[in-house]
N, C-alpha and C. Protein backbone atom coordinates (compact mmCIF):
# COMPACT_ATOMS: atom_id res chain seq x y z
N UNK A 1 -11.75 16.01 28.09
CA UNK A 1 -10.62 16.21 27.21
C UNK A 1 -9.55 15.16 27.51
N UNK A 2 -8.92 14.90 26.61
CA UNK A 2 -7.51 13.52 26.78
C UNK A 2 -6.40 14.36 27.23
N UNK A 3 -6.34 13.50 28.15
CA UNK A 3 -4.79 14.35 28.40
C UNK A 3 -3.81 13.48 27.91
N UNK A 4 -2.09 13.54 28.10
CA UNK A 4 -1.37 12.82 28.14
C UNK A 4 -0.32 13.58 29.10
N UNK A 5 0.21 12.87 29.93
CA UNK A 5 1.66 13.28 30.55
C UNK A 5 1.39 15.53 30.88
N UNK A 6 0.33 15.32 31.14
CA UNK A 6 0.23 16.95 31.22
C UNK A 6 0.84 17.67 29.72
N UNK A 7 0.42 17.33 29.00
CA UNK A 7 -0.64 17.86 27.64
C UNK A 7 -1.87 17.78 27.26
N UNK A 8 -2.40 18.99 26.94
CA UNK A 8 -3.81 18.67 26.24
C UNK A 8 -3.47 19.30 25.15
N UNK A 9 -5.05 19.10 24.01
CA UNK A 9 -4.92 19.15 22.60
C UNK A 9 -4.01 20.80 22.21
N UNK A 10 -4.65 21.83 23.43
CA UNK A 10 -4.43 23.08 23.09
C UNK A 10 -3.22 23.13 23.41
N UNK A 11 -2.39 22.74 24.20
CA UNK A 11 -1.10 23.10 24.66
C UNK A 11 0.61 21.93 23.94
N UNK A 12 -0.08 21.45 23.51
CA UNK A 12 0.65 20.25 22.41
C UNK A 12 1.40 20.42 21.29
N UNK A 13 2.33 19.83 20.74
CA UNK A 13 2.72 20.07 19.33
C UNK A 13 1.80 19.59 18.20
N UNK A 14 2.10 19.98 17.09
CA UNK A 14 1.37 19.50 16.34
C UNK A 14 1.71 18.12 15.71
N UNK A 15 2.66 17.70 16.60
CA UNK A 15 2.42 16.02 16.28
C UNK A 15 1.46 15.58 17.55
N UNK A 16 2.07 15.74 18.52
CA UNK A 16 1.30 15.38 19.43
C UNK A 16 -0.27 15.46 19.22
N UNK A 17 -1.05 16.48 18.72
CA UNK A 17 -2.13 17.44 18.42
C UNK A 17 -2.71 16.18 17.50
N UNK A 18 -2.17 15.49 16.73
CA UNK A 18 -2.79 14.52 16.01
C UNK A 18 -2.73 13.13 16.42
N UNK A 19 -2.36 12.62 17.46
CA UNK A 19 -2.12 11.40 18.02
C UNK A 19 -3.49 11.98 18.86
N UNK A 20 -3.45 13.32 20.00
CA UNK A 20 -4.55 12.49 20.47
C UNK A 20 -6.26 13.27 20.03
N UNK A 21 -6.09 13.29 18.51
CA UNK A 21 -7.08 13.52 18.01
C UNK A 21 -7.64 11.75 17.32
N UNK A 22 -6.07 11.03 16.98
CA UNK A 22 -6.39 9.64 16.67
C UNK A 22 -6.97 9.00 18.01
N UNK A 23 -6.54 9.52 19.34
CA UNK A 23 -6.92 8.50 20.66
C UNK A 23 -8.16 9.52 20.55
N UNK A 24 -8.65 10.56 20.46
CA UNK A 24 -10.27 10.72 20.37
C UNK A 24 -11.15 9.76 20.18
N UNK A 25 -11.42 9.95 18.20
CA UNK A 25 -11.77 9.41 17.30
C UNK A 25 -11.84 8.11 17.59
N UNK A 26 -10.38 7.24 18.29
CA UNK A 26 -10.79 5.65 18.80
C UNK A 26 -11.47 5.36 20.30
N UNK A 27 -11.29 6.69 20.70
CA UNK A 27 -12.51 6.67 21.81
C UNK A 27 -13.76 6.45 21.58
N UNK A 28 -14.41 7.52 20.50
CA UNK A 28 -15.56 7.63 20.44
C UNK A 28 -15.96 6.00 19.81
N UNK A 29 -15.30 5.46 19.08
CA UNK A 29 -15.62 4.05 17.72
C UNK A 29 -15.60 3.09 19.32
N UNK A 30 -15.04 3.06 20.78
CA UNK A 30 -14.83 1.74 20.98
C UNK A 30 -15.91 1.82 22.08
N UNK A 31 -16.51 3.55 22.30
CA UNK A 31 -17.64 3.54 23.06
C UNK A 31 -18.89 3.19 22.35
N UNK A 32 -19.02 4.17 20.99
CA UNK A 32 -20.02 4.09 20.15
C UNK A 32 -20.58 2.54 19.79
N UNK A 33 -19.40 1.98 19.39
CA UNK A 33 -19.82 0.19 19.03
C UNK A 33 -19.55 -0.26 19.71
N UNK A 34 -18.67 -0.59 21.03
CA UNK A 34 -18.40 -2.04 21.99
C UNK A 34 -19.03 -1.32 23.22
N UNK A 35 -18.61 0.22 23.29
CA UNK A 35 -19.42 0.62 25.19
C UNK A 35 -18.32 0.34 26.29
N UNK A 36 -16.75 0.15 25.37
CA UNK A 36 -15.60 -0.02 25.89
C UNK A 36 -14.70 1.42 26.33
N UNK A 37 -13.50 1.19 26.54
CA UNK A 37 -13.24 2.34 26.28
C UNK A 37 -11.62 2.33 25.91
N UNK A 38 -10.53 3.48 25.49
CA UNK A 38 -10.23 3.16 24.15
C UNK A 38 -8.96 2.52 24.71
N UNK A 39 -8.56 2.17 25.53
CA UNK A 39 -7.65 1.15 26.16
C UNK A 39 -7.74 -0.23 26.06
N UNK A 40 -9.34 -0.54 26.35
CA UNK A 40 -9.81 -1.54 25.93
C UNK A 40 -10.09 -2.07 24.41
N UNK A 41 -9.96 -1.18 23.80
CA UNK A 41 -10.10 -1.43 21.95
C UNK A 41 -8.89 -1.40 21.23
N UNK A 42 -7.83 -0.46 22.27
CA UNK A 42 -6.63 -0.47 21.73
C UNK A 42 -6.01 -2.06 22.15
N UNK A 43 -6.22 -2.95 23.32
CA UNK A 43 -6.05 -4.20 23.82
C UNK A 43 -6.18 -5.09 22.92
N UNK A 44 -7.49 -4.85 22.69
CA UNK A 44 -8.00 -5.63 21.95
C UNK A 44 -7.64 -6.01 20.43
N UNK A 45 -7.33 -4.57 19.52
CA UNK A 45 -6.75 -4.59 18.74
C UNK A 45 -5.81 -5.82 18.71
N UNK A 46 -4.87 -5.47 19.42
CA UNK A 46 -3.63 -5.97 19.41
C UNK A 46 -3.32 -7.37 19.66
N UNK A 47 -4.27 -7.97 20.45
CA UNK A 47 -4.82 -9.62 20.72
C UNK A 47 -5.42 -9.98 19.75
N UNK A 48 -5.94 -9.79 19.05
CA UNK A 48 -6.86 -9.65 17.75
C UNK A 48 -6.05 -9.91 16.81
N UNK A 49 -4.66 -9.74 16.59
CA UNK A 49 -4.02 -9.82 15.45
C UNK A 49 -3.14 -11.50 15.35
N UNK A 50 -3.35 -12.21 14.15
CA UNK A 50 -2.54 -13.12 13.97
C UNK A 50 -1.64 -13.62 14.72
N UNK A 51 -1.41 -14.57 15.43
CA UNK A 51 0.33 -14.79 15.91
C UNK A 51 0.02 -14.05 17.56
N UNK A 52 -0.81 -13.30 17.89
CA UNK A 52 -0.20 -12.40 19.37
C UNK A 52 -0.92 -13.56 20.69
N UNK A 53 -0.97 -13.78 21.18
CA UNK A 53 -1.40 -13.92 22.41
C UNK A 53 -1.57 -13.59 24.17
N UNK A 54 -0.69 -12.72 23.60
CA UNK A 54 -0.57 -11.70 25.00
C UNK A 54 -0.21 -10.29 24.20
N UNK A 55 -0.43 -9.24 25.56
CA UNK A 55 -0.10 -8.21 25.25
C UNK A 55 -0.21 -7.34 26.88
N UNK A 56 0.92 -6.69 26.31
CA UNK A 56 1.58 -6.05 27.83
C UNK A 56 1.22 -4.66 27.74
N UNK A 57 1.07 -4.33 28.83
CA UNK A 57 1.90 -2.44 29.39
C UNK A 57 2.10 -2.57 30.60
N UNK A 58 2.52 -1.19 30.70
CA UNK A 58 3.32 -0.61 31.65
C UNK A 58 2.18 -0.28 33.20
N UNK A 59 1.50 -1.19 33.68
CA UNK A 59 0.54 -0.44 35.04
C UNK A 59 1.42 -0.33 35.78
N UNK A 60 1.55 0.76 36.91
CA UNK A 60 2.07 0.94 38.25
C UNK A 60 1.27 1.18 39.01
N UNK A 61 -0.02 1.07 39.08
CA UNK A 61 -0.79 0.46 40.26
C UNK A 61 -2.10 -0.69 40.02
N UNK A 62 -2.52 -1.36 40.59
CA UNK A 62 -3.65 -1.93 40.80
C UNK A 62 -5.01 -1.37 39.94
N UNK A 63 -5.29 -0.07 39.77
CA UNK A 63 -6.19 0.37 39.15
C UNK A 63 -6.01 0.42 37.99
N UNK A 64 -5.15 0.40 37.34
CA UNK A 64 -4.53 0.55 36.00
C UNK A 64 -4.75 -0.90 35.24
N UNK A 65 -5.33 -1.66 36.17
CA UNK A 65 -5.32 -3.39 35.98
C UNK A 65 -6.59 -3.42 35.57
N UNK A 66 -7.42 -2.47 35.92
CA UNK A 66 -9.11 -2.99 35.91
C UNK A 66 -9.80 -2.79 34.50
N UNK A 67 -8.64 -2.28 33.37
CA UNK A 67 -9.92 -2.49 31.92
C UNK A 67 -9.36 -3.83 31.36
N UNK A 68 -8.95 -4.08 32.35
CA UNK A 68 -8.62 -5.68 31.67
C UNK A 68 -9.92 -6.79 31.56
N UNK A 69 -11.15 -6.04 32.80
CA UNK A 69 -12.29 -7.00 32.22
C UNK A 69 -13.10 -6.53 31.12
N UNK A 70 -12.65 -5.42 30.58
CA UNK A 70 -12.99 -5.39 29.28
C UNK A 70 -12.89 -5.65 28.40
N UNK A 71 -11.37 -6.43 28.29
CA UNK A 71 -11.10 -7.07 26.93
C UNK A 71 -11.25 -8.41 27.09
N UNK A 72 -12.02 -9.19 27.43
CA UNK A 72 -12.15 -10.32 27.26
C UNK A 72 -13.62 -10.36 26.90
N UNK A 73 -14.15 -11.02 26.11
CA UNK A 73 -15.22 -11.55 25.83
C UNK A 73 -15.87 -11.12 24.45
N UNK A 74 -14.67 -10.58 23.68
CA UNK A 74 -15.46 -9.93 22.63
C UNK A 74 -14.05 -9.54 21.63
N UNK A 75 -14.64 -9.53 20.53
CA UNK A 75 -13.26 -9.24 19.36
C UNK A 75 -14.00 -8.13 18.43
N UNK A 76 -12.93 -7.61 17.77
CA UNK A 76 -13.02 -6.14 16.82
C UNK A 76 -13.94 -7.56 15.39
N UNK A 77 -14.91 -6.58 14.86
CA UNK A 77 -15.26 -7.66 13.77
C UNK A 77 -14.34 -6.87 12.39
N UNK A 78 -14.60 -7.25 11.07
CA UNK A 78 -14.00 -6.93 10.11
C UNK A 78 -14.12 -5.34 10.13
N UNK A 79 -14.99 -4.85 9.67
CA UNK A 79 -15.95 -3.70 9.39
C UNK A 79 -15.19 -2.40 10.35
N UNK A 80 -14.84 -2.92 11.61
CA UNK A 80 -14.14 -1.81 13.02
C UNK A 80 -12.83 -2.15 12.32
N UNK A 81 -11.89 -3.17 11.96
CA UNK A 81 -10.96 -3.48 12.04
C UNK A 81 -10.44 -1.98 10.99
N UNK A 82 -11.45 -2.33 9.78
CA UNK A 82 -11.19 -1.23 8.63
C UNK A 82 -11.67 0.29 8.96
N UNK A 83 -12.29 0.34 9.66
CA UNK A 83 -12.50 1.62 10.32
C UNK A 83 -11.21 2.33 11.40
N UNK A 84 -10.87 1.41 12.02
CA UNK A 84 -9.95 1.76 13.29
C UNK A 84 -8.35 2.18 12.56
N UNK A 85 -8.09 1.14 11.28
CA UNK A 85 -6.97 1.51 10.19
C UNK A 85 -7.69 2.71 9.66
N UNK A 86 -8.49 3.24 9.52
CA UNK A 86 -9.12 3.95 8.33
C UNK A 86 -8.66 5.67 8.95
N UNK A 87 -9.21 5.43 10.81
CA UNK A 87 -8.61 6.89 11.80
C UNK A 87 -7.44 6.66 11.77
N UNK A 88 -6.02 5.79 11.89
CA UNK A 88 -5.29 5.87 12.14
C UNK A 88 -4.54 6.55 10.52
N UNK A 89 -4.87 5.85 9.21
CA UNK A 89 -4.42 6.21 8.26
C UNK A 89 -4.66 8.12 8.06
N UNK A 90 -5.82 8.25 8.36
CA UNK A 90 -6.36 9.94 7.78
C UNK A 90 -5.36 10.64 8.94
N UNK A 91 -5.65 10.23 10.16
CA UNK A 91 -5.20 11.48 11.01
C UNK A 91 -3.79 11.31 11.40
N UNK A 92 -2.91 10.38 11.22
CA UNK A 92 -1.61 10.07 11.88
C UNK A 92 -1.07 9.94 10.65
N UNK A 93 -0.62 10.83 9.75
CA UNK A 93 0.17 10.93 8.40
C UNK A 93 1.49 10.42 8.55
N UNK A 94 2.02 10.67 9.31
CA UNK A 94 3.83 10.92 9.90
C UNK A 94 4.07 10.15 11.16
N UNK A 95 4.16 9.07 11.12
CA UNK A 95 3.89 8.67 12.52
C UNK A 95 5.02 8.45 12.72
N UNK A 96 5.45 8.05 13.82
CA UNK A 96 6.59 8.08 14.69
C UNK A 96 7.22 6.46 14.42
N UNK A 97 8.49 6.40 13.71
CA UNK A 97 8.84 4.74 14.58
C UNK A 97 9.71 4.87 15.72
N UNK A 98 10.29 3.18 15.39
CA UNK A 98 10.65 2.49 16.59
C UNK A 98 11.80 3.68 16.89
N UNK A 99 12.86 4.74 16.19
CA UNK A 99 13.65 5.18 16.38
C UNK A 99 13.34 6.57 17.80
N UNK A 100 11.84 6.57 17.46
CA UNK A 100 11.53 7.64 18.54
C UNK A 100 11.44 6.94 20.34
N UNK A 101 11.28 5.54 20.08
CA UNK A 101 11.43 4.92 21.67
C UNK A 101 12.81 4.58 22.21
N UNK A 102 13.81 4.69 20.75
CA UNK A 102 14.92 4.20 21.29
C UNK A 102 15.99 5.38 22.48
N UNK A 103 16.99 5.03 23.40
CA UNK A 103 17.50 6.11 24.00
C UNK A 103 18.30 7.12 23.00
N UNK A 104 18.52 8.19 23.41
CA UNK A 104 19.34 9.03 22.61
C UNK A 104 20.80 8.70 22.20
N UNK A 105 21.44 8.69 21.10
CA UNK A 105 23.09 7.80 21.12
C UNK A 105 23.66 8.95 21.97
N UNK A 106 24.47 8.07 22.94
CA UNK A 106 25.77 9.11 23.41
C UNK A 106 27.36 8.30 23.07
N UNK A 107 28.03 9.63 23.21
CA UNK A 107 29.35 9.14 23.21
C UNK A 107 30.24 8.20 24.02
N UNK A 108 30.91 6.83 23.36
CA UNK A 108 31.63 6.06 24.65
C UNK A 108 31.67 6.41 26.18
N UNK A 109 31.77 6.11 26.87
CA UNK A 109 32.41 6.80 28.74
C UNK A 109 33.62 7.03 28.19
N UNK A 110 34.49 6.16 27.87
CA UNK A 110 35.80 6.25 27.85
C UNK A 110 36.21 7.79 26.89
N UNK A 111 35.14 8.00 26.04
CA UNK A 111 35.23 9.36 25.19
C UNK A 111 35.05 10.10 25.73
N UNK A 112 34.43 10.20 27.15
CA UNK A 112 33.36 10.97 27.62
C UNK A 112 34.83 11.86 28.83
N UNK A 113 35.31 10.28 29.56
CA UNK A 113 35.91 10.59 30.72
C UNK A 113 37.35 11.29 30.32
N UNK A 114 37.45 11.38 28.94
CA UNK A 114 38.95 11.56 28.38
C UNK A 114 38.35 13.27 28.16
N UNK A 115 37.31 13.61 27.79
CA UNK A 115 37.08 14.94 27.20
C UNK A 115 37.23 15.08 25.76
N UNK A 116 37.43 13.93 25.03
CA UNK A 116 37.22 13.80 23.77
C UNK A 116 35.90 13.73 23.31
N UNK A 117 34.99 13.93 23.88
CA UNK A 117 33.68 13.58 22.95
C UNK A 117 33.42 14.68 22.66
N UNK A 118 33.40 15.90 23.09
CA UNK A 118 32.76 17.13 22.59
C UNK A 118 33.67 17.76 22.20
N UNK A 119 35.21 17.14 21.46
CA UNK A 119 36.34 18.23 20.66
C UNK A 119 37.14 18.76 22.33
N UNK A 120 36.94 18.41 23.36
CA UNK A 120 38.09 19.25 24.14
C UNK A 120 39.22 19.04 24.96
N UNK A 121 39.76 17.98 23.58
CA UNK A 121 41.00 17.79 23.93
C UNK A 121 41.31 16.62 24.69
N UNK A 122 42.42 16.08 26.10
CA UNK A 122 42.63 15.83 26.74
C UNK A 122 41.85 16.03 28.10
N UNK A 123 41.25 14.88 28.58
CA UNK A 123 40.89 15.49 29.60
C UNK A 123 41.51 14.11 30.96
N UNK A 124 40.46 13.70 31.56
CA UNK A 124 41.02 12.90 32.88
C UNK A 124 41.35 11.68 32.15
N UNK A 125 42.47 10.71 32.35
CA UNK A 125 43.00 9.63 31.83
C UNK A 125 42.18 8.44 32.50
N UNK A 126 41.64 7.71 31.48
CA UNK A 126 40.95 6.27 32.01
C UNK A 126 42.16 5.56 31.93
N UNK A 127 42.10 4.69 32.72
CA UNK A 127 43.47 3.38 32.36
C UNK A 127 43.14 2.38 31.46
């Protein structure tokens, strides 16, 4: 079963519930046809596209480094390309943008340290 961040499918929202029914589905396509796995197809994807030549994440250890010999030596052909859009289109209806990575807005400090941000008034004087 996929986990993420200590979720699985059963214990998830139902957005969540469809993201990793999309990381399934691109599991099974990058074992079924490359024998990869879906880190490596998701890599790949993304090198694969016009214009990219690198592509990053986030490892914090050494092991997290090692499907990197999987993406070399081989590219998505047409046929996966339209397939891999094809899971992402059916099962990810609503997808999330860039507004869901951004931090949450908060109020100035200076709003914050006065006690004006939440309506209460006067509070400690910034200079």
């Amino acid at each position: 079963m996929t986990t993420f961040v200590g979720a699985t499918r059963s214990s998830a929202s139902p957005d969540t519930r469809k993201y990793l029914a999309a990381v399934a589905a691109l599991e099974r396509l990058a074992r079924e046809r490359y024998g990869k796995s879906v880190l490596a197809l998701a890599v790949r994807w993304v090198l694969d596209e016009p214009g990219v030549s690198i592509a990053l994440w986030g490892a914090r250890s050494p092991e997290q480094l090692e499907p990197l010999d999987e993406v070399v030596g081989w590219s998505l052909d047409a046929e996966d390309e339209r397939a891999l859009d094809g899971i992402l289109r059916e099962i990810v209806t609503d997808p999330v943008g860039p507004e869901f990575l951004a931090p949450p807005a908060r109020a100035p400090l200076r709003a914050v340290m006065r006690g004006t941000a939440a309506g209460e008034g006067e509070g400690r004087r910034m200079p």
